[in-house]
N, C-alpha and C. Protein backbone atom coordinates (compact mmCIF):
# COMPACT_ATOMS: atom_id res chain seq x y z
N UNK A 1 -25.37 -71.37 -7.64
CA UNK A 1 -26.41 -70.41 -7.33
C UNK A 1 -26.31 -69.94 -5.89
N UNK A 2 -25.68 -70.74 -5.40
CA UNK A 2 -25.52 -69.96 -3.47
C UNK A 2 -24.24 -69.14 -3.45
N UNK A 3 -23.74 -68.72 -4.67
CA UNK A 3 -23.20 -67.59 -4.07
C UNK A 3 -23.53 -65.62 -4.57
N UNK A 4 -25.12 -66.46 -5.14
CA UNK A 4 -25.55 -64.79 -5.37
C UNK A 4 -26.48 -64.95 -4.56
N UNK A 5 -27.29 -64.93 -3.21
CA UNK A 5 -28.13 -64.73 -2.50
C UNK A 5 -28.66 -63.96 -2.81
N UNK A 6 -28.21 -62.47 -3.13
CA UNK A 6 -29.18 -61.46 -3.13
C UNK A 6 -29.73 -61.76 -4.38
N UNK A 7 -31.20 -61.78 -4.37
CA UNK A 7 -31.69 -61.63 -5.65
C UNK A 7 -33.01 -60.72 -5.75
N UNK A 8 -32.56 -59.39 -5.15
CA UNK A 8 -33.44 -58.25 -5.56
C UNK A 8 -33.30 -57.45 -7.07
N UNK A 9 -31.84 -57.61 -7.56
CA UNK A 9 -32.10 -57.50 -9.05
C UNK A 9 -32.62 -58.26 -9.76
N UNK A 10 -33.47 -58.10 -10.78
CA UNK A 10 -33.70 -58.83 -11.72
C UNK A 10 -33.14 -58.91 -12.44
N UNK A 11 -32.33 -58.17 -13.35
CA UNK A 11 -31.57 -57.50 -14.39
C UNK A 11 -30.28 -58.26 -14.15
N UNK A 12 -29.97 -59.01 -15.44
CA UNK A 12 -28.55 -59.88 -15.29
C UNK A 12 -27.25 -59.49 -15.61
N UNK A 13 -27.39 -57.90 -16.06
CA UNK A 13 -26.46 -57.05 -15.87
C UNK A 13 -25.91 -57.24 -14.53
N UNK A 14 -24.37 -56.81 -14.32
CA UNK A 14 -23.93 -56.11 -13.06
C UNK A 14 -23.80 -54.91 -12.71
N UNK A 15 -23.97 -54.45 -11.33
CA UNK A 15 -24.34 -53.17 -10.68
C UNK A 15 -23.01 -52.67 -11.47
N UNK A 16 -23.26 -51.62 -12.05
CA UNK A 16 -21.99 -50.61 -12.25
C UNK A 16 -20.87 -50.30 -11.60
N UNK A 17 -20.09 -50.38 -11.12
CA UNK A 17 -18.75 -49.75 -10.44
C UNK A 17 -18.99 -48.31 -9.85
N UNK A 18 -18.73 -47.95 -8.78
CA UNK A 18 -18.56 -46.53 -8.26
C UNK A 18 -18.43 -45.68 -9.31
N UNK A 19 -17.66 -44.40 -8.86
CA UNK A 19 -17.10 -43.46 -9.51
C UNK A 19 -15.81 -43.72 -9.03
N UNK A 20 -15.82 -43.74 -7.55
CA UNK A 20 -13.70 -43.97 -7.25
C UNK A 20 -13.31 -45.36 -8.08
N UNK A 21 -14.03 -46.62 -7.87
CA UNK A 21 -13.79 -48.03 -8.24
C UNK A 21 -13.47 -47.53 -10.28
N UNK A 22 -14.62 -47.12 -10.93
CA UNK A 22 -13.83 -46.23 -12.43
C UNK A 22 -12.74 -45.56 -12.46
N UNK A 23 -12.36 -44.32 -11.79
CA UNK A 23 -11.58 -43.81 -11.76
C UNK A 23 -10.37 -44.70 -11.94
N UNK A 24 -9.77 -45.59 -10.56
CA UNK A 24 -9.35 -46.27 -10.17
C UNK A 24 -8.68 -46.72 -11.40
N UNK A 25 -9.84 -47.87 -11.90
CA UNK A 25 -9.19 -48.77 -13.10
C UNK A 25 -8.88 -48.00 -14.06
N UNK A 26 -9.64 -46.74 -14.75
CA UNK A 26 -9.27 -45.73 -16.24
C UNK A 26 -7.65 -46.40 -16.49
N UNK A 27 -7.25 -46.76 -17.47
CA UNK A 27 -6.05 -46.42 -17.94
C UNK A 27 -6.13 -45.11 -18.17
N UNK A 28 -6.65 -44.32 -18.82
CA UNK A 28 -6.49 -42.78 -19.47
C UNK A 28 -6.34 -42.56 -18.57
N UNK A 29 -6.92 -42.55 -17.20
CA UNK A 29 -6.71 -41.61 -15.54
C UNK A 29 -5.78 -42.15 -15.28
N UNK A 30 -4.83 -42.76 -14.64
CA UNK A 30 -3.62 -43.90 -14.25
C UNK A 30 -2.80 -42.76 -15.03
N UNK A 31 -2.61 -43.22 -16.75
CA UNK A 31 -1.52 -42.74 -17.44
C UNK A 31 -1.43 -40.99 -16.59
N UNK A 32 -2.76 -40.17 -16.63
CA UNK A 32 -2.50 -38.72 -16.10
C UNK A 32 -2.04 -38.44 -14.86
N UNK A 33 -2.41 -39.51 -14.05
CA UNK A 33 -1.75 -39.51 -12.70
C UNK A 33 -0.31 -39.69 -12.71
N UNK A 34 0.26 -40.75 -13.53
CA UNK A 34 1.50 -41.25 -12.91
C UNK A 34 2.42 -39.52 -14.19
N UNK A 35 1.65 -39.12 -15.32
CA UNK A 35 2.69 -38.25 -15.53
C UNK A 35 2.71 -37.00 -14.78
N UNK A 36 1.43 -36.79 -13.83
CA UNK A 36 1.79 -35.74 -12.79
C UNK A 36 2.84 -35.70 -12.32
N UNK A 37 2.56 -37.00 -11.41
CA UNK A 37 3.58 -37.51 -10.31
C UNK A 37 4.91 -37.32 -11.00
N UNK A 38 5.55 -37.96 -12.07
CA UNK A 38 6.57 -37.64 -12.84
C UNK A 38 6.63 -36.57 -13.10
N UNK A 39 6.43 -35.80 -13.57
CA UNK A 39 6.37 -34.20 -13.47
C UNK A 39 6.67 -33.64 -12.12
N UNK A 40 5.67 -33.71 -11.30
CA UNK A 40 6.34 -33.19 -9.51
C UNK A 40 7.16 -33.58 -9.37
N UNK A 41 7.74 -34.78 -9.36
CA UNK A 41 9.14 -35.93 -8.75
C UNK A 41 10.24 -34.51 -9.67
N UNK A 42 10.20 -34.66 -10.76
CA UNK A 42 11.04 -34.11 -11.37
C UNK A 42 11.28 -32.79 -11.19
N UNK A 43 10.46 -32.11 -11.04
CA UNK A 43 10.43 -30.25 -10.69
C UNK A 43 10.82 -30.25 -9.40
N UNK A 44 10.73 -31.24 -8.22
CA UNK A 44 11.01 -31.41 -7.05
C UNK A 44 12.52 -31.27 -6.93
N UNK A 45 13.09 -32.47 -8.08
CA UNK A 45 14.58 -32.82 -7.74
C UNK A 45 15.21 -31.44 -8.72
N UNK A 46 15.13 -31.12 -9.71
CA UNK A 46 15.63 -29.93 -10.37
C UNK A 46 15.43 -28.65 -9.32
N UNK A 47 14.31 -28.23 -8.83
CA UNK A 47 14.50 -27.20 -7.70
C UNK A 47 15.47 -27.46 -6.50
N UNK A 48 15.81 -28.77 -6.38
CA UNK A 48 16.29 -29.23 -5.05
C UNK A 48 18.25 -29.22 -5.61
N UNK A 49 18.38 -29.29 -7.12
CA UNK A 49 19.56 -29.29 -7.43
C UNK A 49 20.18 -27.80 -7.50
N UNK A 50 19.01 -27.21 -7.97
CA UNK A 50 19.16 -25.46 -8.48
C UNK A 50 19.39 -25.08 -7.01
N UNK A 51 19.10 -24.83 -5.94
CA UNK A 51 18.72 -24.44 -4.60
C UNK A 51 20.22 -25.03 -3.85
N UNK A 52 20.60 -26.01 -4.70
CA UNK A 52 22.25 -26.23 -3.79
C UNK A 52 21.81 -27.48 -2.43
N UNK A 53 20.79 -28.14 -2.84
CA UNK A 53 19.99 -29.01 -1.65
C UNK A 53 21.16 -30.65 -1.79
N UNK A 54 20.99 -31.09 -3.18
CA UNK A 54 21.54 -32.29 -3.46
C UNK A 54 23.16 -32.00 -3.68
C-alpha cells in the first residue's frame, strides 16, 4: 500500500493513458507509421537511383 500514496481517486480503475502515450502503443498506428517510413525510404532511394545519385 505505500506505493500508491496518492489516494484522491476513489475509482480502482487506472487513469487512462494520454493521447501521445495511445498513439504510441496502437499497433494499427506503429504498422501505418513504419509503412510510411518504408514507403519514403523507398521513393527516396529510387529517386536517388533515377537522378544518377547512387
Amino acid at each position: 500500500m505505500a506505493r500508491y500514496l496518492d489516494t484522491s481517486q476513489s475509482s480502482s480503475l487506472p487513469p487512462t493513458p494520454d493521447l501521445q502515450t495511445r498513439i504510441r502503443t496502437n499497433p494499427r498506428v506503429k504498422a501505418v507509421m513504419w509503412t510510411l517510413g518504408v514507403g519514403i525510404v523507398c521513393l527516396v532511394i529510387i529517386a536517388a537511383v533515377a537522378s544518377h545519385v547512387l
